[in-house]
N, C-alpha and C. Protein backbone atom coordinates (compact mmCIF):
# COMPACT_ATOMS: atom_id res chain seq x y z
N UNK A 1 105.69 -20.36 -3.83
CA UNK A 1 104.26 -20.25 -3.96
C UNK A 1 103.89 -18.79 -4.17
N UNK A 2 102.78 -19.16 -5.68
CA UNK A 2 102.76 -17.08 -5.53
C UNK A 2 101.42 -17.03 -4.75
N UNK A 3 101.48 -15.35 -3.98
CA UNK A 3 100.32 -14.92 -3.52
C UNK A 3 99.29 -14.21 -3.87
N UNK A 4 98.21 -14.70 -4.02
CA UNK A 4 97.36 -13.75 -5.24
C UNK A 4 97.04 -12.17 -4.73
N UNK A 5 96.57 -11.83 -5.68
CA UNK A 5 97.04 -10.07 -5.49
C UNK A 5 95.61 -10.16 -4.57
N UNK A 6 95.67 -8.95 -3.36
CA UNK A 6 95.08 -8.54 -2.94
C UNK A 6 93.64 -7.15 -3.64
N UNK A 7 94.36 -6.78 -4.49
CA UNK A 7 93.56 -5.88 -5.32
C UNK A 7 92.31 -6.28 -6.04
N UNK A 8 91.18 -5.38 -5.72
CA UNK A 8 89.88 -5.51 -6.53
C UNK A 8 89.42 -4.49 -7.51
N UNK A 9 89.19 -5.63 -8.38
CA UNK A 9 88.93 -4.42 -9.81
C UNK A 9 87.39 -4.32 -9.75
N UNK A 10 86.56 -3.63 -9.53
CA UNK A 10 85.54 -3.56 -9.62
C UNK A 10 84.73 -2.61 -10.39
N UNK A 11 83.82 -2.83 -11.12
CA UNK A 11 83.03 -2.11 -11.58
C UNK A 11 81.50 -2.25 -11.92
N UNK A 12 81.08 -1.14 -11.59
CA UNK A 12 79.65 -0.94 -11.42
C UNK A 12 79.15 -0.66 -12.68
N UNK A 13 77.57 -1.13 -12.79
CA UNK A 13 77.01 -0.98 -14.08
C UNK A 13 75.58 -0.43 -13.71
N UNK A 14 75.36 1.02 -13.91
CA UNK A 14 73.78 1.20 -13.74
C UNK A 14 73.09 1.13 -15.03
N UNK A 15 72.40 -0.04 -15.19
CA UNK A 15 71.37 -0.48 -16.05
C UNK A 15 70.01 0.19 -15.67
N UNK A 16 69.69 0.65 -14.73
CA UNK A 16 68.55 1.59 -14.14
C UNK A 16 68.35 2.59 -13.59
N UNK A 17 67.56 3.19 -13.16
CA UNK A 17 67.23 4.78 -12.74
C UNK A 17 68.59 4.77 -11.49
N UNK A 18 69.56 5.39 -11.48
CA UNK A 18 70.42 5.71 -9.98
C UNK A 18 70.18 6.61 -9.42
N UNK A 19 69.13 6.67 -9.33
CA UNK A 19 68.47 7.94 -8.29
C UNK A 19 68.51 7.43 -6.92
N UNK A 20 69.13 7.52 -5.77
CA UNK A 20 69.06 7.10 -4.54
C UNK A 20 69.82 5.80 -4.23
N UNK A 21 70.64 5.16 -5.51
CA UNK A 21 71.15 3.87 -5.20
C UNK A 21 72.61 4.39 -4.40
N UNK A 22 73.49 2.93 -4.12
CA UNK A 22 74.40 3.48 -3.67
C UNK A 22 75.82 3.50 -4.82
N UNK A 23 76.62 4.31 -3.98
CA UNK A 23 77.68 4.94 -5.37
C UNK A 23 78.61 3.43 -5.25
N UNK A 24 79.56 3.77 -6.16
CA UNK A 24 80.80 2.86 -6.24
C UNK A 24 81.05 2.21 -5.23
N UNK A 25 81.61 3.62 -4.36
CA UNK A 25 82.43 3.56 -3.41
C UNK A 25 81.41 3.13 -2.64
N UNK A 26 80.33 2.83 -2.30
CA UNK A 26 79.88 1.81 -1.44
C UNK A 26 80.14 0.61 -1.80
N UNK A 27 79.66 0.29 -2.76
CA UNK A 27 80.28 -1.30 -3.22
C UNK A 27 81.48 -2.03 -3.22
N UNK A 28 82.20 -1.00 -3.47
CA UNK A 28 84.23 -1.38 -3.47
C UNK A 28 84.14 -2.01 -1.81
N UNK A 29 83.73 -1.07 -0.85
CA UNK A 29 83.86 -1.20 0.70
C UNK A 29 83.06 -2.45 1.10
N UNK A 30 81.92 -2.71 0.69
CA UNK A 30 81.22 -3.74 0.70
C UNK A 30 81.94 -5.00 0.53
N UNK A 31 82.34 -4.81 -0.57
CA UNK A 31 82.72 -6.25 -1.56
C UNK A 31 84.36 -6.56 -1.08
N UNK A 32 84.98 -5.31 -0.92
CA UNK A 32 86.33 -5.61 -0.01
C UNK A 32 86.31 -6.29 0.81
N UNK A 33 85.34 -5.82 2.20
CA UNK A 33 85.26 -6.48 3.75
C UNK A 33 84.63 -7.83 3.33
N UNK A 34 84.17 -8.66 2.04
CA UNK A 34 83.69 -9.66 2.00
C UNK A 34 85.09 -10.52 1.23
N UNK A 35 85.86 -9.74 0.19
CA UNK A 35 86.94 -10.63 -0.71
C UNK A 35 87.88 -10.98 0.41
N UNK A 36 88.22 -12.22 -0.07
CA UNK A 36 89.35 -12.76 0.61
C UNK A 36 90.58 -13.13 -0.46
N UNK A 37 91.25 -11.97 -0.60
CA UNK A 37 91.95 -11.99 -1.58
C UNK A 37 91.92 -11.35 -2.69
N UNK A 38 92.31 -11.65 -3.92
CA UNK A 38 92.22 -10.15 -4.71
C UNK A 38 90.80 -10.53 -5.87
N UNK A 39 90.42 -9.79 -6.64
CA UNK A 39 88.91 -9.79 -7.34
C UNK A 39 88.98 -8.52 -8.33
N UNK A 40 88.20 -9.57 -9.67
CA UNK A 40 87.61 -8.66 -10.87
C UNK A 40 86.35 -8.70 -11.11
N UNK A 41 85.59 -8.30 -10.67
CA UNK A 41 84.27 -8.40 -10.28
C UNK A 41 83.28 -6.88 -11.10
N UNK A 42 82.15 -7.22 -11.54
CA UNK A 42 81.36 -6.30 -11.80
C UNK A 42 80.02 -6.50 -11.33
N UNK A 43 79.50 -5.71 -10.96
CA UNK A 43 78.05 -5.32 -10.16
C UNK A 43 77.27 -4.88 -10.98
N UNK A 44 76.11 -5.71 -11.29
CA UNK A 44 75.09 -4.29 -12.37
C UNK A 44 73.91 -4.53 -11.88
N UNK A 45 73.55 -3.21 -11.73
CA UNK A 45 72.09 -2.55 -10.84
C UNK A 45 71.11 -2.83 -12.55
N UNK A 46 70.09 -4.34 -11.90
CA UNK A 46 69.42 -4.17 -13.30
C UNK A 46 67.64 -3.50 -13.03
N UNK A 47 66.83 -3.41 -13.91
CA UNK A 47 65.76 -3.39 -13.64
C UNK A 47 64.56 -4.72 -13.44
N UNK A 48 63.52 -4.93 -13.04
CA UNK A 48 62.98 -5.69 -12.73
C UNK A 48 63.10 -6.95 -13.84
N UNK A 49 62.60 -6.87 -14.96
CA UNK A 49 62.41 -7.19 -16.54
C UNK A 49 63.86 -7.96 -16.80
N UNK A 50 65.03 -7.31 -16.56
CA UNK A 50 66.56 -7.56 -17.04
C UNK A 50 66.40 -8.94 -15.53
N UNK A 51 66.23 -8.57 -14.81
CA UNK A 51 66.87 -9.46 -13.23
C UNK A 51 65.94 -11.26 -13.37
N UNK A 52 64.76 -10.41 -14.16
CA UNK A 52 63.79 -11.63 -13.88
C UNK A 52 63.80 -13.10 -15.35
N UNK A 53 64.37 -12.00 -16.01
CA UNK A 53 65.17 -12.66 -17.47
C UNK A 53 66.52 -13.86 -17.19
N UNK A 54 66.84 -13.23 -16.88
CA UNK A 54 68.97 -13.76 -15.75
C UNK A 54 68.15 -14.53 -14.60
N UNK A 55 66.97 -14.39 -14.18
CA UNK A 55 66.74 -15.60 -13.21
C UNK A 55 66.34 -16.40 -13.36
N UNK A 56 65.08 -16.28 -14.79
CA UNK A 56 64.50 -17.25 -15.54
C UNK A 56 65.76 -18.40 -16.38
N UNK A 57 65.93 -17.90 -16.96
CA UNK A 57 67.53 -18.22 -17.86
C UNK A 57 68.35 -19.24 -16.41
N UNK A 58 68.91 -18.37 -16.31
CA UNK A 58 70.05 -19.39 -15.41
C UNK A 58 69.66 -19.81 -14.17
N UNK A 59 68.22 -19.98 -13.70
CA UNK A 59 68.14 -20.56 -12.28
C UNK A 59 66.60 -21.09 -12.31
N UNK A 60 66.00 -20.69 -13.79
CA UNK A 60 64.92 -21.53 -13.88
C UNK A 60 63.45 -21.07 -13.00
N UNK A 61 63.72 -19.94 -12.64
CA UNK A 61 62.78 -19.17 -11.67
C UNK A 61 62.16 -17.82 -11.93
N UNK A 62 60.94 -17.81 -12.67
CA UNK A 62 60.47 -16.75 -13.51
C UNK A 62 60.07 -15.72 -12.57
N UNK A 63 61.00 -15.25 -11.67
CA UNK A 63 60.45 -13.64 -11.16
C UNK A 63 62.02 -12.99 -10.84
N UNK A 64 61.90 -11.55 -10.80
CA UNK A 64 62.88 -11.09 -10.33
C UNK A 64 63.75 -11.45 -8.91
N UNK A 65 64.66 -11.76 -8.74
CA UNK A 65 65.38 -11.64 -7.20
C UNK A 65 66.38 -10.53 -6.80
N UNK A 66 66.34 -10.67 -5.61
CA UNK A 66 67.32 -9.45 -5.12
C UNK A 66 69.03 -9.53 -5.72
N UNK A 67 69.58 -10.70 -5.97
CA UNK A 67 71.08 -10.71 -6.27
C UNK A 67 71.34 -11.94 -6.68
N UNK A 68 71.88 -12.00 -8.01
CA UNK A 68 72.05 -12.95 -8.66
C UNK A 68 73.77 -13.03 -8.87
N UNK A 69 74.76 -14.61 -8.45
CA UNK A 69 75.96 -14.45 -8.54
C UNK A 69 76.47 -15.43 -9.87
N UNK A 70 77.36 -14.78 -10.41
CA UNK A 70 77.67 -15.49 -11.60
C UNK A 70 79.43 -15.59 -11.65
N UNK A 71 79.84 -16.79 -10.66
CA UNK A 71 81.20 -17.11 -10.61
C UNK A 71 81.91 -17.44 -12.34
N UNK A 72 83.44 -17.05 -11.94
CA UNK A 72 84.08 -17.65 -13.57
C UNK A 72 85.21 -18.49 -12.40
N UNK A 73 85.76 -17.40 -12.19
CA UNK A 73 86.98 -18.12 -11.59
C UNK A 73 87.09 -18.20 -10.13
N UNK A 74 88.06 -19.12 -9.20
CA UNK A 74 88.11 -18.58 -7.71
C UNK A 74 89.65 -18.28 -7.40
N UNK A 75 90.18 -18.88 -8.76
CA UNK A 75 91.94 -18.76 -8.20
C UNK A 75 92.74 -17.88 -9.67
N UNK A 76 93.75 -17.39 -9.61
CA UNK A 76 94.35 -17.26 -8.11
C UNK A 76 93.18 -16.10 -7.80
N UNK A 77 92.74 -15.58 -8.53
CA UNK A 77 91.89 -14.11 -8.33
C UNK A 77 90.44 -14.31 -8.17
N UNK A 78 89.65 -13.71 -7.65
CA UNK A 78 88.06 -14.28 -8.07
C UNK A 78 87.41 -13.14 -9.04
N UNK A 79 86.59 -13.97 -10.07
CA UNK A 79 86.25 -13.28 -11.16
C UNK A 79 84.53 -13.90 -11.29
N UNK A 80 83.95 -12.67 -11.65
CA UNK A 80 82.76 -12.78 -11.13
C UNK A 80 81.73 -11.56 -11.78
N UNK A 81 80.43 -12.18 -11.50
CA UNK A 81 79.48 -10.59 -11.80
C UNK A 81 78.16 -11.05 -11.00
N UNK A 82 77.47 -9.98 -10.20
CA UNK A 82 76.85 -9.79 -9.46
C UNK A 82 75.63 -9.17 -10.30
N UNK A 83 74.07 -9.45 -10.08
CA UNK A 83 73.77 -8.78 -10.74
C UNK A 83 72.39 -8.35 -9.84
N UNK A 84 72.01 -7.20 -9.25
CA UNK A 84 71.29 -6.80 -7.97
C UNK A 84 70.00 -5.70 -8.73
N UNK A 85 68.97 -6.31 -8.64
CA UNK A 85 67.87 -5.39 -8.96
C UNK A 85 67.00 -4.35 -7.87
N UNK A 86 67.62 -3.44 -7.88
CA UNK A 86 67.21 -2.51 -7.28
C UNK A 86 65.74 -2.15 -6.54
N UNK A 87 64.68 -2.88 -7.21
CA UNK A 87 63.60 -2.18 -7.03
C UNK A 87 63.23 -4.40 -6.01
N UNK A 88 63.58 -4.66 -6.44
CA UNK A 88 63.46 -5.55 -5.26
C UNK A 88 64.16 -5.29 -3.61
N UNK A 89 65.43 -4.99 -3.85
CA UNK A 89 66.37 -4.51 -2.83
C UNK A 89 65.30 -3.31 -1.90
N UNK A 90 64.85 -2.62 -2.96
CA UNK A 90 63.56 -1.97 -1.73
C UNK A 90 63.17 -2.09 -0.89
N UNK A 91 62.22 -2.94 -2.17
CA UNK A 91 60.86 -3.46 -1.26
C UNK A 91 61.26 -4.39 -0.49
N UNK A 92 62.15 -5.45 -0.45
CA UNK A 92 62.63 -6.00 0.67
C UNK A 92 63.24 -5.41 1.77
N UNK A 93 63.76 -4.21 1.92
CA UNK A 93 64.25 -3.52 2.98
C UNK A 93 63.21 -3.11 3.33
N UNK A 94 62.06 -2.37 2.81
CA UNK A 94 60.62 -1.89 3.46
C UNK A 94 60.02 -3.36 4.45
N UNK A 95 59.76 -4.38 3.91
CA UNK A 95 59.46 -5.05 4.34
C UNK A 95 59.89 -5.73 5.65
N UNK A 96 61.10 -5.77 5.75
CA UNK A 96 62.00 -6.10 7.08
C UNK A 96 62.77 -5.23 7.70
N UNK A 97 62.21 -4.04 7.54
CA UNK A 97 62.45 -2.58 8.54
C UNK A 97 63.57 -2.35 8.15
N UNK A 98 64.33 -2.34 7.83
CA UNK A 98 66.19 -2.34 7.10
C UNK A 98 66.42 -0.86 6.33
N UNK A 99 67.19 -0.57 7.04
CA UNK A 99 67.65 0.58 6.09
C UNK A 99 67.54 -0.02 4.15
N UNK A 100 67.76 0.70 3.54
CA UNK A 100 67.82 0.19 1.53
C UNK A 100 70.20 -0.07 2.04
N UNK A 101 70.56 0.81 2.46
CA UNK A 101 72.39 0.65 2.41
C UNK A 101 72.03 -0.68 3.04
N UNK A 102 71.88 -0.87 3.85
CA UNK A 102 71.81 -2.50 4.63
C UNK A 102 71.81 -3.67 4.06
N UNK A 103 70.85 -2.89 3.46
CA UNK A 103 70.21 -4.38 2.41
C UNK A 103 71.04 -4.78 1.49
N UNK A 104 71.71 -3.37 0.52
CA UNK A 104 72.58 -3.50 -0.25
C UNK A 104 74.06 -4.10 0.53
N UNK A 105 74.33 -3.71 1.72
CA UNK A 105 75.52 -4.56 2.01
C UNK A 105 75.44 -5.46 2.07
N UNK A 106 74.66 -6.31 2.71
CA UNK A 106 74.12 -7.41 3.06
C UNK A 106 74.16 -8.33 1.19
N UNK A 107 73.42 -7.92 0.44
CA UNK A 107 73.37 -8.63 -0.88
C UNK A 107 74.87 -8.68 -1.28
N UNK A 108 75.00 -7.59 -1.52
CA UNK A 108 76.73 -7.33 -1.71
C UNK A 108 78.15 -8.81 -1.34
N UNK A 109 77.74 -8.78 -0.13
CA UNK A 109 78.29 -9.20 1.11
C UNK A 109 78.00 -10.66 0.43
N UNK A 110 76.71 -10.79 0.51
CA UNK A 110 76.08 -12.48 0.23
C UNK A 110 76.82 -12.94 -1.07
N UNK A 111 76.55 -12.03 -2.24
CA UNK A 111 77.31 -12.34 -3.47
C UNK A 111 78.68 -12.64 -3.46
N UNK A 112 78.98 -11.82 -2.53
CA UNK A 112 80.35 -11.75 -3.05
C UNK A 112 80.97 -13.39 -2.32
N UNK A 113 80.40 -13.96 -1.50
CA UNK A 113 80.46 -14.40 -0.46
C UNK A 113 80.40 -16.09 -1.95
N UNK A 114 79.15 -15.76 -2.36
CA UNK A 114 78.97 -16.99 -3.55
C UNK A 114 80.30 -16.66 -4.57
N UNK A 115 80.54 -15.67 -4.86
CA UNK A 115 81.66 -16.12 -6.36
C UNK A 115 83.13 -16.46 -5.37
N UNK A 116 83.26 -16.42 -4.71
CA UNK A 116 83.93 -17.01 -3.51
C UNK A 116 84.03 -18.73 -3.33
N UNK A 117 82.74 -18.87 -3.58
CA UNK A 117 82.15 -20.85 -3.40
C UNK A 117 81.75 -21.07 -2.50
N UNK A 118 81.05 -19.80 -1.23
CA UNK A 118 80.40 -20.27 -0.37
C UNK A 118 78.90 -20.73 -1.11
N UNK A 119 78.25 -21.52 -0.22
CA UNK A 119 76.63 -21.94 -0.44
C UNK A 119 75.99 -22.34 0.51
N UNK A 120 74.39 -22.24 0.25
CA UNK A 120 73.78 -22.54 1.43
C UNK A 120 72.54 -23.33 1.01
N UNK A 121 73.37 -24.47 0.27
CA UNK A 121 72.57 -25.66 -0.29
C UNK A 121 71.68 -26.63 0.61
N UNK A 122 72.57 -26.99 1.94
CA UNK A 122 72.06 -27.70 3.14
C UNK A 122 72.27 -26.67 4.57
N UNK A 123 71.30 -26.73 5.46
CA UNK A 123 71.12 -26.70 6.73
C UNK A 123 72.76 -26.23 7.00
N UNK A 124 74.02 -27.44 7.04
CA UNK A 124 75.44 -26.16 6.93
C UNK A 124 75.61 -25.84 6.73
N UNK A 125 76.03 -25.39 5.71
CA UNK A 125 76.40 -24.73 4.62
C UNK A 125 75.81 -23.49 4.82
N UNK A 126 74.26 -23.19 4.94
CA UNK A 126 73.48 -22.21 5.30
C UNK A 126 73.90 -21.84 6.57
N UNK A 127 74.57 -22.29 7.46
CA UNK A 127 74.54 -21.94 9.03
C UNK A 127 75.76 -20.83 8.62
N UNK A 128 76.96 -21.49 8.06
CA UNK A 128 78.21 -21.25 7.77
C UNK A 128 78.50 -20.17 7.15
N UNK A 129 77.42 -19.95 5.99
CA UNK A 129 77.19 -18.56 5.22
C UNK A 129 76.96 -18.23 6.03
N UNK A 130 75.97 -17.96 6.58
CA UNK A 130 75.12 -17.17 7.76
C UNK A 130 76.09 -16.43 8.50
N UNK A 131 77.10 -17.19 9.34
CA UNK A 131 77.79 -16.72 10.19
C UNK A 131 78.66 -15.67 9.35
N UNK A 132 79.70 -16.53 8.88
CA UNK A 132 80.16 -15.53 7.63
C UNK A 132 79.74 -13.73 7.12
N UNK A 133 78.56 -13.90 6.84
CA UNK A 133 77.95 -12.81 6.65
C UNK A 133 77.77 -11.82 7.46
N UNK A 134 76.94 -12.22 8.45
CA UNK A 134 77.05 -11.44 10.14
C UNK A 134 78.33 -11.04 10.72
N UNK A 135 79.68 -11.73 10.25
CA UNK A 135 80.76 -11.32 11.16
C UNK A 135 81.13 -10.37 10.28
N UNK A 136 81.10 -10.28 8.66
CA UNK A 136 81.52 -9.14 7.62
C UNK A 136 81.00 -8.24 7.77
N UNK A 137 79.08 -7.96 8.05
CA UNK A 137 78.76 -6.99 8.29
C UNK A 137 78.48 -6.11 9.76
N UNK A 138 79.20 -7.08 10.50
CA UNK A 138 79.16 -6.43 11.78
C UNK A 138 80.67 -5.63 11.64
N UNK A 139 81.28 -5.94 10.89
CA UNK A 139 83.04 -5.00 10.86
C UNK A 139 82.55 -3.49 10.17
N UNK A 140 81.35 -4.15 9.00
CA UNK A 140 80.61 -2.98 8.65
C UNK A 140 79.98 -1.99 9.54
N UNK A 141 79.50 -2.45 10.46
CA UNK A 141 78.93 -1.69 11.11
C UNK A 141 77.32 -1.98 11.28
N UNK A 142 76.61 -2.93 10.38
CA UNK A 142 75.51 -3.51 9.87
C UNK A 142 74.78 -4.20 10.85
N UNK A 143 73.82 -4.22 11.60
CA UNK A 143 73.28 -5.08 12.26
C UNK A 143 73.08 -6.31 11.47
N UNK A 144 72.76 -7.65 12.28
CA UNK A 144 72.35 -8.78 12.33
C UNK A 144 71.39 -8.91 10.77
N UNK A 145 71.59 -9.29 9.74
CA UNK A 145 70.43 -9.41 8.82
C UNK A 145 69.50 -10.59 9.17
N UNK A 146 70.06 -11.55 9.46
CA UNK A 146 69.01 -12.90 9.67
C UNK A 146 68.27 -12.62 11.29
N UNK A 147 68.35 -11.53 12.04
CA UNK A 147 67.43 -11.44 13.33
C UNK A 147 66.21 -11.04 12.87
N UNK A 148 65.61 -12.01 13.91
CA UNK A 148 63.83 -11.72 13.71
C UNK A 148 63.37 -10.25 13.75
């Protein structure tokens, strides 16, 4: 039986202003403590307009969202693209007191978590992510995202 490679190829795409976002090397660390196993994965920081296009399109939902996951493969490697609009990632961290890195781990974390094949279609599934998430970003160092 072969073992799939542990190695992640990752790469980042700034489609928007990177003034204050986070670098690579946040994301590699992110998306590591979330892969289980090895990954070719790309991340692209889009703008509002690009995110809300990719949400309309493939999920049928005409506004921008914070992180959109777009699985290919799960074996042996996971292959994938993430696609995280920045200026939502904000204002949602303003909004729920959160550091902006938090938020980004946390999305990070969540995505990576979907091109994976987790989901949180039903009540389990959601519990299961949930947990999942919280135990990745507590290795992070990340407080609790789902606490009141």
């Amino acid at each position: 039986m072969k073992t799939a490679s542990k190695r992640l190829n990752l790469s980042v795409q700034y489609a928007c202003n990177r003034d204050g976002l986070p670098l690579r090397a946040d994301f590699v660390r992110w998306a590591r403590a979330a892969l289980d196993g090895g990954g070719e994965v790309t991340i692209r920081l889009v703008e509002p307009d690009e995110g809300q296009a990719l949400n309309a399109e493939y999920r049928g939902k005409d506004y921008a969202t914070n992180v959109l996951s777009f699985p290919y493969e799960t074996e042996p490697v996971v292959m994938g693209d993430l696609v995280i609009c920045p200026a939502v990632v904000a204002r949602e961290a303003a909004e729920q007191g959160k550091s902006a890195a938090a938020h980004y781990a946390h999305l990070t974390v969540h995505g990576m978590l979907h091109l994976q094949g987790w989901d949180h279609e039903d009540d389990a599934e959601a519990r299961a992510m949930e947990d999942e998430e919280r135990k990745i970003l507590a290795a992070l160092g990340h407080a609790d995202p789902y606490a009141d």
